[in-house]
Protein backbone atom coordinates (compact mmCIF):
# COMPACT_ATOMS: atom_id res chain seq x y z
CA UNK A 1 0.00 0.00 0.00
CA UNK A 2 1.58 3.10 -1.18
CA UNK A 3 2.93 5.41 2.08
CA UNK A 4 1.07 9.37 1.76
CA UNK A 5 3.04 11.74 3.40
CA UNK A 6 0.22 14.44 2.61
CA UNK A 7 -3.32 15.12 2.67
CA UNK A 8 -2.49 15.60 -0.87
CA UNK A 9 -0.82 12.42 -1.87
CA UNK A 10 -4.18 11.01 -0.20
CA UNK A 11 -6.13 12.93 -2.38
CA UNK A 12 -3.87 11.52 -5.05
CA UNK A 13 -4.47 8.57 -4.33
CA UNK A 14 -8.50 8.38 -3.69
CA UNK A 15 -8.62 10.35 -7.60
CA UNK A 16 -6.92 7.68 -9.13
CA UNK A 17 -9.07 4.83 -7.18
CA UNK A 18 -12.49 6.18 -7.49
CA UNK A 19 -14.79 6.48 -10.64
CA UNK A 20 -15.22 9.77 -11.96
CA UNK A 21 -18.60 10.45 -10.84
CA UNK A 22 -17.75 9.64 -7.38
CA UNK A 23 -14.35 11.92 -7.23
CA UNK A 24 -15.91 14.42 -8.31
CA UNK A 25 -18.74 14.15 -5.65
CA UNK A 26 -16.01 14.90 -3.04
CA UNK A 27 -13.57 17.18 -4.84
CA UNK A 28 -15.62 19.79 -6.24
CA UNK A 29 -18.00 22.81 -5.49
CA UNK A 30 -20.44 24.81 -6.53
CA UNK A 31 -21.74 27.08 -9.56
CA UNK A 32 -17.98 27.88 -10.83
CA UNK A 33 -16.44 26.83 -7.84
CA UNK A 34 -14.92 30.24 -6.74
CA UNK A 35 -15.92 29.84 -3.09
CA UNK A 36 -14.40 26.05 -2.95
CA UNK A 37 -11.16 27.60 -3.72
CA UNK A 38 -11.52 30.41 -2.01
CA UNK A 39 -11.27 28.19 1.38
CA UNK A 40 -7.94 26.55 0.97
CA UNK A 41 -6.38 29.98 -0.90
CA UNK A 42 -6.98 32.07 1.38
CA UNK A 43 -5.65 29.62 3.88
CA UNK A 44 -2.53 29.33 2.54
CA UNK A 45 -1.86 32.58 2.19
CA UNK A 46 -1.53 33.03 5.86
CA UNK A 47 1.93 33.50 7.16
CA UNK A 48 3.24 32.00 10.26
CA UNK A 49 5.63 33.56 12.56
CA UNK A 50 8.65 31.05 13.22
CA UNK A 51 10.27 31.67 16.78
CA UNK A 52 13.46 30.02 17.74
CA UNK A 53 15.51 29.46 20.93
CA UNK A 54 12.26 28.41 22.75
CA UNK A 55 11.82 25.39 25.23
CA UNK A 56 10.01 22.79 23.39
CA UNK A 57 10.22 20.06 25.39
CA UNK A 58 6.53 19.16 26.40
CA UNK A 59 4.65 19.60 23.06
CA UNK A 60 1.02 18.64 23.52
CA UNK A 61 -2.26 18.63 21.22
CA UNK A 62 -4.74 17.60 23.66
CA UNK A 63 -8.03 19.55 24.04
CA UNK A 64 -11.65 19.01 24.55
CA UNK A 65 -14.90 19.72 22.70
CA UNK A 66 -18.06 19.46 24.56
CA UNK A 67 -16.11 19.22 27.85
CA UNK A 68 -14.81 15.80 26.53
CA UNK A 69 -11.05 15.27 26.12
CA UNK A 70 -9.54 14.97 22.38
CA UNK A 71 -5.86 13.59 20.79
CA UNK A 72 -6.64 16.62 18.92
CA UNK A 73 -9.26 19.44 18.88
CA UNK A 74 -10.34 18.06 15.33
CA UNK A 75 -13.15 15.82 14.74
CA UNK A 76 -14.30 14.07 11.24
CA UNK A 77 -17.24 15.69 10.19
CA UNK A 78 -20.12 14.46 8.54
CA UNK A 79 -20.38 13.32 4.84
CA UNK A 80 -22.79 12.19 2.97
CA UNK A 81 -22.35 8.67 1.15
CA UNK A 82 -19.13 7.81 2.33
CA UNK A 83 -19.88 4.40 2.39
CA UNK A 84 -20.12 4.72 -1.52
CA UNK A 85 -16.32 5.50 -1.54
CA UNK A 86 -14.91 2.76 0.52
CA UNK A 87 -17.41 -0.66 1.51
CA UNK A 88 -18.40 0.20 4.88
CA UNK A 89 -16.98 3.48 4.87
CA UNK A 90 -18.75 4.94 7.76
CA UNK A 91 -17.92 1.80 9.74
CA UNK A 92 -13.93 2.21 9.20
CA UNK A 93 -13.39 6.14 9.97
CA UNK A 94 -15.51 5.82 13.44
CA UNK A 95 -13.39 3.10 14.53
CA UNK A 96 -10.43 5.27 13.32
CA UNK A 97 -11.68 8.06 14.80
CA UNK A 98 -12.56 6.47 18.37
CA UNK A 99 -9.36 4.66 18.33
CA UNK A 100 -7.31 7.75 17.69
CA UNK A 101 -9.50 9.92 20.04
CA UNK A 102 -11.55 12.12 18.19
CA UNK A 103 -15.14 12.84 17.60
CA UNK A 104 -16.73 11.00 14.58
CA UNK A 105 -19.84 12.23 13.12
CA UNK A 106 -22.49 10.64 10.67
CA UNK A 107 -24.56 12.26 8.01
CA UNK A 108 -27.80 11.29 7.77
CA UNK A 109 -27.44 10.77 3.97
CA UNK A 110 -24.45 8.06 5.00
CA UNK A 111 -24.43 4.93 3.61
CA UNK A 112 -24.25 2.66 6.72
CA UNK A 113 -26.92 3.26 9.04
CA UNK A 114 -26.89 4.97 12.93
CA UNK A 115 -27.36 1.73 13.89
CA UNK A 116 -24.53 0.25 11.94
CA UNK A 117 -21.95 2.63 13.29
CA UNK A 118 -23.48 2.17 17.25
CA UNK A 119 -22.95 -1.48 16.66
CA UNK A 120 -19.42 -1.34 14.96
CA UNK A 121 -18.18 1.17 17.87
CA UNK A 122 -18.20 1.49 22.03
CA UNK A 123 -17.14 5.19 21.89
CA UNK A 124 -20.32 7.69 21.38
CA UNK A 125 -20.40 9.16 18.15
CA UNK A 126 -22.44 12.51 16.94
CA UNK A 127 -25.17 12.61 14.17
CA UNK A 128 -25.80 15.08 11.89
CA UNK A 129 -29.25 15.81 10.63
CA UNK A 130 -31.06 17.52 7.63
CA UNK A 131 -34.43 18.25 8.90
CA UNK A 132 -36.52 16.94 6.16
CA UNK A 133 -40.30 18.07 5.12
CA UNK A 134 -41.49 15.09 7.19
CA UNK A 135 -40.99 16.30 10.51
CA UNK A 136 -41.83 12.70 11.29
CA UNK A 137 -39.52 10.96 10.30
CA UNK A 138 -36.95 13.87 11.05
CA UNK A 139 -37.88 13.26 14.83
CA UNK A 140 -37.49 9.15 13.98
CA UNK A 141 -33.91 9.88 13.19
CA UNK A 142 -33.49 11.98 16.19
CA UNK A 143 -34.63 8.90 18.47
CA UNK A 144 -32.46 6.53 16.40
CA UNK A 145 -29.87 8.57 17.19
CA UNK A 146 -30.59 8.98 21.40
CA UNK A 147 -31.25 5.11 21.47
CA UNK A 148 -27.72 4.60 19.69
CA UNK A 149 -25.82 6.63 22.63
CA UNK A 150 -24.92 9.67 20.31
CA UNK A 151 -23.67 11.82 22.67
CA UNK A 152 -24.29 15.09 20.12
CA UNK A 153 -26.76 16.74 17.05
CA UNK A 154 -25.22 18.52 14.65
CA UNK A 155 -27.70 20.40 12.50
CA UNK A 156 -26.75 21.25 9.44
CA UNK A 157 -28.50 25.50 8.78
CA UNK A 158 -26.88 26.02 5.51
CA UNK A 159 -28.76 23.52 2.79
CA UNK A 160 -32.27 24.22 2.86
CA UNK A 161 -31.99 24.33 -0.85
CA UNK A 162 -28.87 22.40 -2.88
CA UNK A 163 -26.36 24.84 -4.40
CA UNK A 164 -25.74 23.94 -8.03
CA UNK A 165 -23.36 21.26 -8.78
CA UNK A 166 -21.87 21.02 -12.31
CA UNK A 167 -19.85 18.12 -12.05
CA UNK A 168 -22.72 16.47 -10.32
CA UNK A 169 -24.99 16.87 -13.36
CA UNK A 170 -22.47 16.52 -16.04
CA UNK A 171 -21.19 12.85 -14.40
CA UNK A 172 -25.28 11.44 -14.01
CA UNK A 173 -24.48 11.54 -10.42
CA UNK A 174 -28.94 11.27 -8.88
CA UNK A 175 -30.78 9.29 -7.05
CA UNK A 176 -29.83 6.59 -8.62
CA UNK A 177 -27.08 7.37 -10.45
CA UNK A 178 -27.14 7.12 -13.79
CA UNK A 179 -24.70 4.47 -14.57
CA UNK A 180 -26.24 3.17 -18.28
CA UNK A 181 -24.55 6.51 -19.35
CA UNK A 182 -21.51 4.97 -22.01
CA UNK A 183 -19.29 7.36 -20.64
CA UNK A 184 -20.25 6.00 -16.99
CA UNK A 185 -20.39 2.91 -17.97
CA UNK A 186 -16.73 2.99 -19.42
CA UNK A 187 -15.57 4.68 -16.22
CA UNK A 188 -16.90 2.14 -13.98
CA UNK A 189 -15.02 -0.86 -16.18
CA UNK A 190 -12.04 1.09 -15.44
CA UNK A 191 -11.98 0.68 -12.33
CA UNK A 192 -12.87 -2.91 -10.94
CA UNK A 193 -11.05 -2.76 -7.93
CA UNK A 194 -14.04 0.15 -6.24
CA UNK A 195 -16.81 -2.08 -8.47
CA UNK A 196 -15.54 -5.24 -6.97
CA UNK A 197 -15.29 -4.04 -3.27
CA UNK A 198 -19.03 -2.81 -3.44
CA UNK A 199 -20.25 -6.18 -4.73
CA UNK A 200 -18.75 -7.31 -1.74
CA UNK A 201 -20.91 -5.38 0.94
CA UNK A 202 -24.59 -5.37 1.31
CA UNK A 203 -24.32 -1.79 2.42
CA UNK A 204 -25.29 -0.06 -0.99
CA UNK A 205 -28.14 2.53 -0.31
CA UNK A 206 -28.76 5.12 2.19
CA UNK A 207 -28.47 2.79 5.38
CA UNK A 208 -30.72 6.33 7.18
CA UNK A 209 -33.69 6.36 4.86
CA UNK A 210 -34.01 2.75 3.57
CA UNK A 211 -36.17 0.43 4.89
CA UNK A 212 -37.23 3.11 7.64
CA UNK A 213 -38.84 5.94 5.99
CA UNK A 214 -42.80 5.47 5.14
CA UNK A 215 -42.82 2.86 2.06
CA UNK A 216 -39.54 3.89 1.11
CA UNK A 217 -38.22 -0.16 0.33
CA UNK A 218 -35.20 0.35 -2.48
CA UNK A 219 -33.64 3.39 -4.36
CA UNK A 220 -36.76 3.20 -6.79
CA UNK A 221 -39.18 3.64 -4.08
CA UNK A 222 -36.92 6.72 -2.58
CA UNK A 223 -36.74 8.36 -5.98
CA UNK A 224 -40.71 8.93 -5.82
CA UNK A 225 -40.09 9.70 -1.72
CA UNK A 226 -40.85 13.69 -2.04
CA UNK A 227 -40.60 14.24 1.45
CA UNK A 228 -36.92 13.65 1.04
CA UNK A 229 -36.37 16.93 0.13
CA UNK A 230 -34.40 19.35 3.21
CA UNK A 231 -37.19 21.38 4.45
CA UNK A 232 -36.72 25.23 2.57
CA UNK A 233 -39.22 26.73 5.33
CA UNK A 234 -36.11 26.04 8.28
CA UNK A 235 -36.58 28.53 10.46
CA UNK A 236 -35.14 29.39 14.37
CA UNK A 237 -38.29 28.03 15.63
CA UNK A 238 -37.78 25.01 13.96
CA UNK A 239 -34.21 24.90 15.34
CA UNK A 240 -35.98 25.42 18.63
CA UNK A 241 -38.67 22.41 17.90
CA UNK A 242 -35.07 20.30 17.46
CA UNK A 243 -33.69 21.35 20.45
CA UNK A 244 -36.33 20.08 22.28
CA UNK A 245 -36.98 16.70 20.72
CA UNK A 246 -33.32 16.33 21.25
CA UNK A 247 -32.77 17.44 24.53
CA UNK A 248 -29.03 17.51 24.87
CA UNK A 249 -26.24 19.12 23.14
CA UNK A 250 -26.76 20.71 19.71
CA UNK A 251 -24.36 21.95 17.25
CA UNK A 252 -25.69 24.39 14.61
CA UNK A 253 -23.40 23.51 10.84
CA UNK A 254 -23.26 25.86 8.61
CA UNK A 255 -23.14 29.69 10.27
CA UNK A 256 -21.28 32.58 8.33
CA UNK A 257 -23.07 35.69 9.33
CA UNK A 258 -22.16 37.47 12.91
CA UNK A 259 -26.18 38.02 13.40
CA UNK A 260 -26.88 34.41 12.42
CA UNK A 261 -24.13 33.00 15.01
CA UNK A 262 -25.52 36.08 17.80
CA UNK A 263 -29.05 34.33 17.80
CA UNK A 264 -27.67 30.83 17.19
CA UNK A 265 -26.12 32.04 21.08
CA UNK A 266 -29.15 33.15 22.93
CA UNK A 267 -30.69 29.90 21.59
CA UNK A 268 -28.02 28.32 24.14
CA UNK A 269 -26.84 25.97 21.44
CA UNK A 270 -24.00 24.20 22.77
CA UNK A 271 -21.68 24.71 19.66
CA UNK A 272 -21.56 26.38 16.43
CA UNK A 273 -19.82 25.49 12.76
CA UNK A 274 -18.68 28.01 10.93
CA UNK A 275 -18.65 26.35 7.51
CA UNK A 276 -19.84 27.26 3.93
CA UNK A 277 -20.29 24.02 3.05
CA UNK A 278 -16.94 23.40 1.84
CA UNK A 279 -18.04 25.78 -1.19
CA UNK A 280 -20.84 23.22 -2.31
CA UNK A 281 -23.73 25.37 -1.10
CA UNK A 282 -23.30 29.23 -1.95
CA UNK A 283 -20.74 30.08 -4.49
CA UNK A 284 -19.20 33.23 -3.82
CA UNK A 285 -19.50 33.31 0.10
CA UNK A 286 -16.70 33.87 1.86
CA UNK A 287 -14.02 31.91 2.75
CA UNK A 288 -15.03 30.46 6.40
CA UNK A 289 -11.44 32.28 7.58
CA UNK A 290 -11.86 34.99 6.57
CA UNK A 291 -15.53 35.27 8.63
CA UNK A 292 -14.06 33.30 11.42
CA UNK A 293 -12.35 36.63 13.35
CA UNK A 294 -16.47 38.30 13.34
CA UNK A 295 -18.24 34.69 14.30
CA UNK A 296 -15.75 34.64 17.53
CA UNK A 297 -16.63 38.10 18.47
CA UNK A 298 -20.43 37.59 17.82
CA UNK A 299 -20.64 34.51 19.51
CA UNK A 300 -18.45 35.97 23.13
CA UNK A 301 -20.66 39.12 22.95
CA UNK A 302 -23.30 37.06 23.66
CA UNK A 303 -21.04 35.79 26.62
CA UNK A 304 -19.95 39.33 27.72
CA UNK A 305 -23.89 39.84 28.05
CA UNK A 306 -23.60 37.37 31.16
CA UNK A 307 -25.18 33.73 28.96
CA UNK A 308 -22.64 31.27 28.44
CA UNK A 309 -21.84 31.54 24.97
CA UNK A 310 -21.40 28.40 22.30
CA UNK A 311 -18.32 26.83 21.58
CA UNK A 312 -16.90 28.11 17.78
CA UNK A 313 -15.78 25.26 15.56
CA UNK A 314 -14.74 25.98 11.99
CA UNK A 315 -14.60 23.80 8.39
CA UNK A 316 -14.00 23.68 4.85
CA UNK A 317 -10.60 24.50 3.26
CA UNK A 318 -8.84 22.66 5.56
CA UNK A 319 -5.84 20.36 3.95
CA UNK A 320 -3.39 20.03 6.94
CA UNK A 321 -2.73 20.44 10.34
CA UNK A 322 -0.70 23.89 9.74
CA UNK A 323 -4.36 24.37 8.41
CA UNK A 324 -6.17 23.43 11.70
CA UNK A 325 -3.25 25.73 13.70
CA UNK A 326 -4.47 28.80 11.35
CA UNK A 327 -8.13 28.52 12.24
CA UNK A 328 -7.20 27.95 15.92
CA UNK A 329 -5.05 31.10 15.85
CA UNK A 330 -7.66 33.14 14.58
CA UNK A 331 -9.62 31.97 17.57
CA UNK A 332 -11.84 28.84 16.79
CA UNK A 333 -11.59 26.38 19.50
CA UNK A 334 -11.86 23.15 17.09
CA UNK A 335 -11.68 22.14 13.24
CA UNK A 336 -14.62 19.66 11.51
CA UNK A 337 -12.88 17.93 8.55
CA UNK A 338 -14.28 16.52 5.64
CA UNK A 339 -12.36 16.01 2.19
CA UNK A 340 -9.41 14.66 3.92
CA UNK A 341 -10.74 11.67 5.57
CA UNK A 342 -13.14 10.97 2.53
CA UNK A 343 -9.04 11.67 0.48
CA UNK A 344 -8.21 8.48 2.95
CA UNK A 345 -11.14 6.67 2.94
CA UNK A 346 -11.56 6.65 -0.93
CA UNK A 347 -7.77 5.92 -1.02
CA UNK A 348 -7.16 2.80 1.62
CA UNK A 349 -10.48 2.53 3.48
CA UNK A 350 -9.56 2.25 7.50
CA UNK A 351 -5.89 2.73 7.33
CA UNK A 352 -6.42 6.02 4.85
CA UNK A 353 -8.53 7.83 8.05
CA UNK A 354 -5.80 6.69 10.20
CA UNK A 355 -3.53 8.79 8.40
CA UNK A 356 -5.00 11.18 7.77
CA UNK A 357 -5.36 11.46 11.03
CA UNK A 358 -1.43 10.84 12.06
CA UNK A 359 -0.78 13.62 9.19
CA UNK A 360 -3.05 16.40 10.81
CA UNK A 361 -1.59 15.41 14.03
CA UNK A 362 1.94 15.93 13.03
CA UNK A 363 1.52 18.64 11.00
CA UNK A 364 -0.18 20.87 14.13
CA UNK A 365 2.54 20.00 16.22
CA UNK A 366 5.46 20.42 14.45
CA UNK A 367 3.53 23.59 13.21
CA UNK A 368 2.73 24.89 16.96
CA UNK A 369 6.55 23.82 17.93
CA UNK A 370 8.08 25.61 15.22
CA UNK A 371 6.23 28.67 15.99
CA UNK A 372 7.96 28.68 19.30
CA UNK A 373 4.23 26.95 21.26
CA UNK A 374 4.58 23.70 22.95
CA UNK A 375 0.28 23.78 23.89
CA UNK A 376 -3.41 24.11 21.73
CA UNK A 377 -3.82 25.93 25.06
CA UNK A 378 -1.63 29.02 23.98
CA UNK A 379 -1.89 28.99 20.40
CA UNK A 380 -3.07 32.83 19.25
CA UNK A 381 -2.80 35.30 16.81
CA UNK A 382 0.57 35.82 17.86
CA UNK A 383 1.63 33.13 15.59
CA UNK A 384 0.78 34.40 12.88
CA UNK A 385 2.47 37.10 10.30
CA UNK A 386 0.52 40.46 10.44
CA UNK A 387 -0.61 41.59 7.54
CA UNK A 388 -1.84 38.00 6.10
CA UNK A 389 -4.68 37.41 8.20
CA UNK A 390 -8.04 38.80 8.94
CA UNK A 391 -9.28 40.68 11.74
C-alpha cells in the first residue's frame, strides 16, 4: 500500500481509485467553484511567525470539545455517502476516529446506518441531521440517534436548498445514479477494484432512509419519496422544535453571518460550525477564515452579556494540520474535517482515516513547535504574520 506523506498524496491517491462520478462528488464545489477555492487559498496565504531558541520540550495537542477530552481538537465531520467511496466506509473512519480519540460524526445521507456505526463502535459518536419536510420521520432519526448513545446533534442550517453542482450533473451523479450513461459505464469498467469491493458489501443505499422511511423499500421507491427533500421553510423556531426533541447538546453547521451565530447564542446551542459548506452550497461566500475573526466576536458578545456563549468550531478549506493551527489562531476552539478523511477513505479505506489522522496530528505540532508553542492551550494570533490574516 503506497505510504502518503500528505493530505495531498491522499487525495492523489483516492482520484486515481475512485470512478469519476464519485471523485468528483467529493472534490468539487459549486456554480464555478470560486468559493471552494476560495477556502484553501486564502488559507494558505496566511503566514506564520517562526520563533526560535524556545523550550520545546513538552509539546502537547490535547483539548476538549463538549467538555470531553480529544488527541486533537479536530473531529471528522459528517459526509454524505461515504460508504459509496470505501465498503463500509462509515464503519472504518468511526473506529479510526474512536481509536485515535476524536469525535466522529455521521450524516444522515451516509451509507451505513446509525445503527450500523453504534454497533461497529463502544465510543459515542455525533449525528448530523437535515431536517426533512417530514418532521416525522426527522424526529425518527433523532430517536435513532438517542437510542444509539450519540452523545451530540449537529444540524446542518446552511442547505435548505442544494447549491448547483456542475460536475454532479455533467457525471449522471442522482438518485440513482445514472450508470447506463456509455461514458459511466466505461468509467466504472475502469476501475474494478471500487466495483468489486461494493459487490462485496450489502451496504449499498442510504443505510438512514431505507427500509425506515414510510414505504420507502429500495432506491426506486426513494426516488418517488418527495418528502426527502431538506425542508426550505427552516426557520429558528424550527431549530428550537429540534432542540427540544433532542434534549441535549446541539451543534448548529453551517453559520457565516455574525447576526446568524448572535441568535444561534441566545438559543443556548451548545456549539456552532462556521462552515460554507466546503463551497458546495453558496458560491461566492466567503471563505469560512476569513468570517471566522467576526463569528468569535459575535458569539463571546453574547457571553460578555452574562449567557454562556457556544463553543466556535470551523470547516472547509482545511488540507493540513498547519491548516487546523491557522483557524485555531484566529480563535476557533476546534476544526470539523471533511475532504481529507473521505481523500483516505476513498484511497485505503480504514488505514487512509488513520492517516489522515497521524498527518493532521503531526503537522499541528510540528507547526505549533516551530512557531515557538509547545500547547493548543496558547496557540493565538501571535503566531501568525501580520498583515496575512483577517481581523
Amino acid at each position: 500500500m503506497p505510504f502518503a506523506p500528505s493530505i495531498e498524496d491522499l487525495r492523489q491517491l483516492a482520484q486515481r481509485r475512485l470512478p469519476r462520478m464519485f471523485y468528483d462528488y467529493i472534490d468539487a464545489g459549486s456554480w464555478t467553484e470560486r468559493t471552494y477555492r476560495a477556502n484553501t487559498e486564502r488559507l494558505a496565504a496566511i503566514g506564520l511567525r517562526q520563533r526560535v531558541a524556545v523550550d520545546l520540550e513538552g509539546r502537547q495537542i490535547r483539548s476538549t470539545m463538549l467538555g470531553r477530552p480529544v488527541a486533537m481538537p479536530v473531529a471528522l465531520g459528517p459526509a454524505g455517502l461515504a460508504g459509496i467511496f470505501h465498503p463500509d466506509g462509515e464503519i472504518h473512519a468511526a473506529r479510526a476516529a474512536e481509536q485515535f480519540g476524536v469525535p466522529f460524526a455521521l450524516s444522515t445521507m451516509s451509507i451505513c446506518s446509525i445503527e450500523d456505526v453504534a454497533a461497529a463502535t463502544k465510543a459515542p459518536f455525533w449525528f448530523q441531521l437535515y431536517l426533512l419536510r417530514d418532521r416525522g420521520f426527522s424526529a425518527s432519526l433523532i430517536e435513532r440517534a438517542k437510542a444509539a448513545r450519540c452523545s451530540a446533534l449537529i444540524l446542518t442550517v446552511d442547505a435548505p436548498l442544494l447549491g448547483r453542482r456542475y460536475k454532479d450533473v455533467r457525471n449522471g451523479l442522482s438518485t440513482p445514479p445514472q450508470f447506463w450513461r456509455p461514458r459511466v459505464a466505461l468509467d466504472l469498467m475502469r476501475h474494478p477494484a471500487w466495483c468489486l469491493g461494493m459487490l462485496r458489501t450489502r451496504r449499498r443505499t442510504f443505510g438512514n432512509i431505507i427500509g425506515h422511511a414510510p414505504g420507502v423499500k429500495d432506491l426506486s421507491t426513494l426516488t418517488n419519496w418527495k418528502n426527502l427533500e431538506v425542508d426550505p421553510t427552516l426557520s429558528w423556531q424550527d431549530v428550537e422544535w429540534v432542540m427540544r426533541q433532542w434534549g441535549g447538546p446541539l451543534i448548529l453547521k453551517g453559520l457565516m453571518d455574525p447576526q446568524d451565530i448572535a441568535q444561534a447564542a441566545r438559543l443556548g446551542v451548545a456549539a456552532v460550525v462556521v462552515s460554507n459548506h466546503g463551497g458546495r452550497q453558496l458560491d461566492g461566500a466567503p471563505a469560512t477564515v476569513e468570517v471566522l475573526p467576526r463569528a468569535v466576536e459575535a458569539a463571546r458578545s453574547v457571553s460578555a452579556a452574562g449567557q454562556t456563549g457556544p463553543e466556535v468550531w470551523v470547516d472547509s478549506g482545511i488540507r493540513s494540520g498547519q491548516d487546523v493551527l491557522k483557524m485555531l489562531a484566529l480563535g476557533a476552539q476546534a476544526a470539523l474535517v471533511g475532504r481529507p478523511w473521505l481523500y483516505g477513505l476513498a484511497a485505503q479505506g480504514r488505514s487512509g482515516v488513520d492517516r489522515c489522522l497521524q498527518i493532521l496530528a503531526e503537522d499541528l505540532e510540528l507547526t505549533m513547535a516551530l512557531c515557538g508553542c509547545t500547547s493548543v492551550d496558547r496557540i493565538s494570533p501571535a503566531l501568525l504574520m501580520p498583515g496575512t490574516y483577517p481581523v
